[in-house]
N, C-alpha and C. Protein backbone atom coordinates (compact mmCIF):
# COMPACT_ATOMS: atom_id res chain seq x y z
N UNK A 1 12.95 0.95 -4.53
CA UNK A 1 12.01 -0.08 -4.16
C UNK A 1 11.88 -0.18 -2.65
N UNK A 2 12.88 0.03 -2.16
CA UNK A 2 13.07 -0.22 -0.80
C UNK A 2 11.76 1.04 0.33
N UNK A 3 11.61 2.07 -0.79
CA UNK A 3 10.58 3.40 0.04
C UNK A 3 9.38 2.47 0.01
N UNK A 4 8.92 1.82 -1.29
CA UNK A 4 7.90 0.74 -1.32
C UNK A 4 7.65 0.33 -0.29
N UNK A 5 8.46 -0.61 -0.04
CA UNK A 5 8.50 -1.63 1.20
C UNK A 5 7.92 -0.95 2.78
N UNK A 6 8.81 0.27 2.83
CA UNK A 6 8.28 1.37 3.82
C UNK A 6 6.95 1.81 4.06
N UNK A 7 6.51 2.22 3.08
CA UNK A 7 5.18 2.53 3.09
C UNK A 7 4.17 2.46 3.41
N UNK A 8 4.01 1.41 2.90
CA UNK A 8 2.55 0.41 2.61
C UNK A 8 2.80 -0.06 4.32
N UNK A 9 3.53 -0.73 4.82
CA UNK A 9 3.07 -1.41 6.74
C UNK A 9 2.56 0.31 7.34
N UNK A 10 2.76 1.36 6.78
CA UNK A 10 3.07 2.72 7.96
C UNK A 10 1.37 2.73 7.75
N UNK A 11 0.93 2.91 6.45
CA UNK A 11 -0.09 3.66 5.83
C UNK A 11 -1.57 2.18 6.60
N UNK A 12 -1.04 1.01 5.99
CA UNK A 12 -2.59 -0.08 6.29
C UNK A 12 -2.27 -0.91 7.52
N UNK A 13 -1.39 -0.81 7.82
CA UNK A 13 -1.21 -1.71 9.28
C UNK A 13 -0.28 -1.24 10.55
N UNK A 14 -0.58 0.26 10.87
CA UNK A 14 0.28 1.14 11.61
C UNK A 14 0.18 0.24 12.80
N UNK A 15 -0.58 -0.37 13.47
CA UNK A 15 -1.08 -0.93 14.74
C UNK A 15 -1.19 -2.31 14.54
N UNK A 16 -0.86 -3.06 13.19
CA UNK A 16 -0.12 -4.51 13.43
C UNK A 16 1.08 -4.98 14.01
N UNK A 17 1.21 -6.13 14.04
CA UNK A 17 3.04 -6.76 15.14
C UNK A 17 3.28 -6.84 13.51
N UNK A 18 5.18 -6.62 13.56
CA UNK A 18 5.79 -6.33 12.49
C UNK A 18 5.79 -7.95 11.80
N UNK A 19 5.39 -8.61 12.38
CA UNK A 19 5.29 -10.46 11.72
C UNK A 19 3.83 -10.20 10.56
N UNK A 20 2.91 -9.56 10.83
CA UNK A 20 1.99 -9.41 10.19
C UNK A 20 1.78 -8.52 9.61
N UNK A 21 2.87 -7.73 9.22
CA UNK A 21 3.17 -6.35 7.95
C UNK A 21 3.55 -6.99 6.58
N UNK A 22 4.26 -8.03 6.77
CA UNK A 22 4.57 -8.75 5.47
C UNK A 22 3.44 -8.94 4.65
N UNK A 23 2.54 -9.92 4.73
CA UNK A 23 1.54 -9.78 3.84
C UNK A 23 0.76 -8.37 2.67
N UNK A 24 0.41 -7.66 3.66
CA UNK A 24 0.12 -6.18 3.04
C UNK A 24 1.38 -5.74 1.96
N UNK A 25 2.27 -5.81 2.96
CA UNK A 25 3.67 -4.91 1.90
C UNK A 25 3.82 -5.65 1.04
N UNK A 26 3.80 -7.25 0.95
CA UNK A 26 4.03 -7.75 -0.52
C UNK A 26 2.86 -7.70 -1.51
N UNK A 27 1.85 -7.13 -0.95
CA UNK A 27 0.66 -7.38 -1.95
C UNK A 27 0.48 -5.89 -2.42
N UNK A 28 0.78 -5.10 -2.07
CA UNK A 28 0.48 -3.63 -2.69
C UNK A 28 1.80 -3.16 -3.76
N UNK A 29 3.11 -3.38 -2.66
CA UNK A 29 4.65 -3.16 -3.28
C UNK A 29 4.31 -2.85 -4.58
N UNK A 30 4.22 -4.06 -5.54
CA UNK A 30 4.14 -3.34 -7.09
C UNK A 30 3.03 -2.61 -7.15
N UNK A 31 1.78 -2.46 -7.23
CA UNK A 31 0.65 -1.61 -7.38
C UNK A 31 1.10 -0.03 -6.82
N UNK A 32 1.99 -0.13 -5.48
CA UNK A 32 2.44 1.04 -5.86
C UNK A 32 3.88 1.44 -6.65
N UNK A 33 4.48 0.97 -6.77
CA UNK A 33 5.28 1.03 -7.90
C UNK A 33 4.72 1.36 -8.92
N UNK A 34 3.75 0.75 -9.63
CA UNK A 34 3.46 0.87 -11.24
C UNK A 34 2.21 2.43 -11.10
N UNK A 35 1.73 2.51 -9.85
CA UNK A 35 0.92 3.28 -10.13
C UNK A 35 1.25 4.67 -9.40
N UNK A 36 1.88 4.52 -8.27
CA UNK A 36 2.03 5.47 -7.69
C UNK A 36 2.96 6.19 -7.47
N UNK A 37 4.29 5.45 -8.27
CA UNK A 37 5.85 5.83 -8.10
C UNK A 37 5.67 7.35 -7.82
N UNK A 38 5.20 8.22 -8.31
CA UNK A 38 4.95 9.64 -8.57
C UNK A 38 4.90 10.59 -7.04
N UNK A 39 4.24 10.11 -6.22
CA UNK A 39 3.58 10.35 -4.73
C UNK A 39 4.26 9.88 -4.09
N UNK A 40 5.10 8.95 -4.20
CA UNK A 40 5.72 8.50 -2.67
C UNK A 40 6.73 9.09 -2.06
N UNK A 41 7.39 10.35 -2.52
CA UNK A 41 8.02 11.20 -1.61
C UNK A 41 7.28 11.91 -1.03
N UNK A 42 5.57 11.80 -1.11
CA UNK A 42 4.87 12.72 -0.63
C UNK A 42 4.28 12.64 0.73
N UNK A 43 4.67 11.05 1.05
CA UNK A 43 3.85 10.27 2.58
C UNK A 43 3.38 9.84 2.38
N UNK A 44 2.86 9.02 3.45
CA UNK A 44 2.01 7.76 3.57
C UNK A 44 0.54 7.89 2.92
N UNK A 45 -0.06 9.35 3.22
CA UNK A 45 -1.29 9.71 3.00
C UNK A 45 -1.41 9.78 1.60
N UNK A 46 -0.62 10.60 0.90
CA UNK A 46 -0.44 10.73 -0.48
C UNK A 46 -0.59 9.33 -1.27
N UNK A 47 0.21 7.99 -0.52
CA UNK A 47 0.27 7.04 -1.29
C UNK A 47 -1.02 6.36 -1.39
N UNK A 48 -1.33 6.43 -0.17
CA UNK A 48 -3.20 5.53 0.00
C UNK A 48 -3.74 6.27 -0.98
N UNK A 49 -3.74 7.48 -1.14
CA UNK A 49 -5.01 8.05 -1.91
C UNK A 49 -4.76 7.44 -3.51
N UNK A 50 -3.50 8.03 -3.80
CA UNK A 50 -3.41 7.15 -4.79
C UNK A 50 -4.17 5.74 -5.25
N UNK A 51 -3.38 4.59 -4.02
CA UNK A 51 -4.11 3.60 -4.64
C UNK A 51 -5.28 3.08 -4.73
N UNK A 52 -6.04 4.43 -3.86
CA UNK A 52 -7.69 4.26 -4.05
C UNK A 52 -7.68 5.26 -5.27
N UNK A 53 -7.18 5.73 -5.64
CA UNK A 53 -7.99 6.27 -7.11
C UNK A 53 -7.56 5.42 -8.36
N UNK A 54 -6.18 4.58 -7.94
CA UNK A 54 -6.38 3.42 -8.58
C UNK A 54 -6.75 2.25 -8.63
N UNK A 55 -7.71 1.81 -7.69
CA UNK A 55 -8.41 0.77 -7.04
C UNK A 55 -8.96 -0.58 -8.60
N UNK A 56 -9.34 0.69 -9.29
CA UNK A 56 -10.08 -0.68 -10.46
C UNK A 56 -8.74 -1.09 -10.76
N UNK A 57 -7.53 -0.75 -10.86
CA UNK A 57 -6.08 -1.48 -11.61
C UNK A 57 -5.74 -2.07 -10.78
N UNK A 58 -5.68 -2.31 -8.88
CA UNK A 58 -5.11 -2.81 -8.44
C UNK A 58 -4.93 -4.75 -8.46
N UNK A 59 -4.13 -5.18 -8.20
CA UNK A 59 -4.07 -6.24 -8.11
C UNK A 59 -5.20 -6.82 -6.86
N UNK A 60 -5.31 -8.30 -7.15
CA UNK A 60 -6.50 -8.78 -6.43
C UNK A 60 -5.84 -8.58 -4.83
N UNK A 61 -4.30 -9.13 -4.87
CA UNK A 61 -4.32 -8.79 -3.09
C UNK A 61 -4.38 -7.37 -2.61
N UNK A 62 -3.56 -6.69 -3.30
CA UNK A 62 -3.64 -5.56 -2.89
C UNK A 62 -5.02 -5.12 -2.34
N UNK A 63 -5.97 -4.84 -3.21
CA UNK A 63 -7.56 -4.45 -3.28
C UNK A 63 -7.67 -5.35 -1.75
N UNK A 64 -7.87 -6.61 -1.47
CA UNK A 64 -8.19 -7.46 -0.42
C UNK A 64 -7.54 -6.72 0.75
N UNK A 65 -6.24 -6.51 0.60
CA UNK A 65 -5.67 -5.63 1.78
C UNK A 65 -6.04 -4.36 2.31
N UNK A 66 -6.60 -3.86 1.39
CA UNK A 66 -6.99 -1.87 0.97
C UNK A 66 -8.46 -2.52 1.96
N UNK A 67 -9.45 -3.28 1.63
CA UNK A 67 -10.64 -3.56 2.02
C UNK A 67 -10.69 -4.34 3.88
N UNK A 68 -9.73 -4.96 3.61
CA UNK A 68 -9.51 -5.90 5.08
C UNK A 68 -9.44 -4.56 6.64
N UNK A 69 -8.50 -3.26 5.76
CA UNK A 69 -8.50 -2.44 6.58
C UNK A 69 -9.11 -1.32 6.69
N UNK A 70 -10.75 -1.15 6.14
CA UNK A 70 -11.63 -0.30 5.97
C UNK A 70 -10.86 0.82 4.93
N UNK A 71 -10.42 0.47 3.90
CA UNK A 71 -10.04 1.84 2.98
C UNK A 71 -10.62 1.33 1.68
């Protein structure tokens, strides 16, 4: 769980202050868990794509987060 957590601030908010990574990472965390467990030894890039090809399953924040940062 903990690669989760990693992820998601590197991939949608590389150039946020680490006070404002929280939001994103708690709103994707499970969406990639349930969807992407598969890819995430693969990098950051690997994981985004993922959760845009799972975009119709994502949860409402997640999706809001994916969109807030042009993806």
């Amino acid at each position: 769980m903990s690669r989760i957590l990693v992820v998601i601030p590197l991939v949608l908010m590389a150039s946020a202050a680490s006070a404002q990574q929280q939001p994103g990472q708690d709103a994707c965390a499970r969406d990639v868990s349930r969807h992407c467990r598969a890819v995430m030894g693969n990098g950051d890039q690997a994981v985004l794509a993922c959760l845009k090809e799972h975009r119709a399953k994502l949860s409402k924040a997640c999706e809001k987060v994916l969109t807030e940062h042009g993806q």
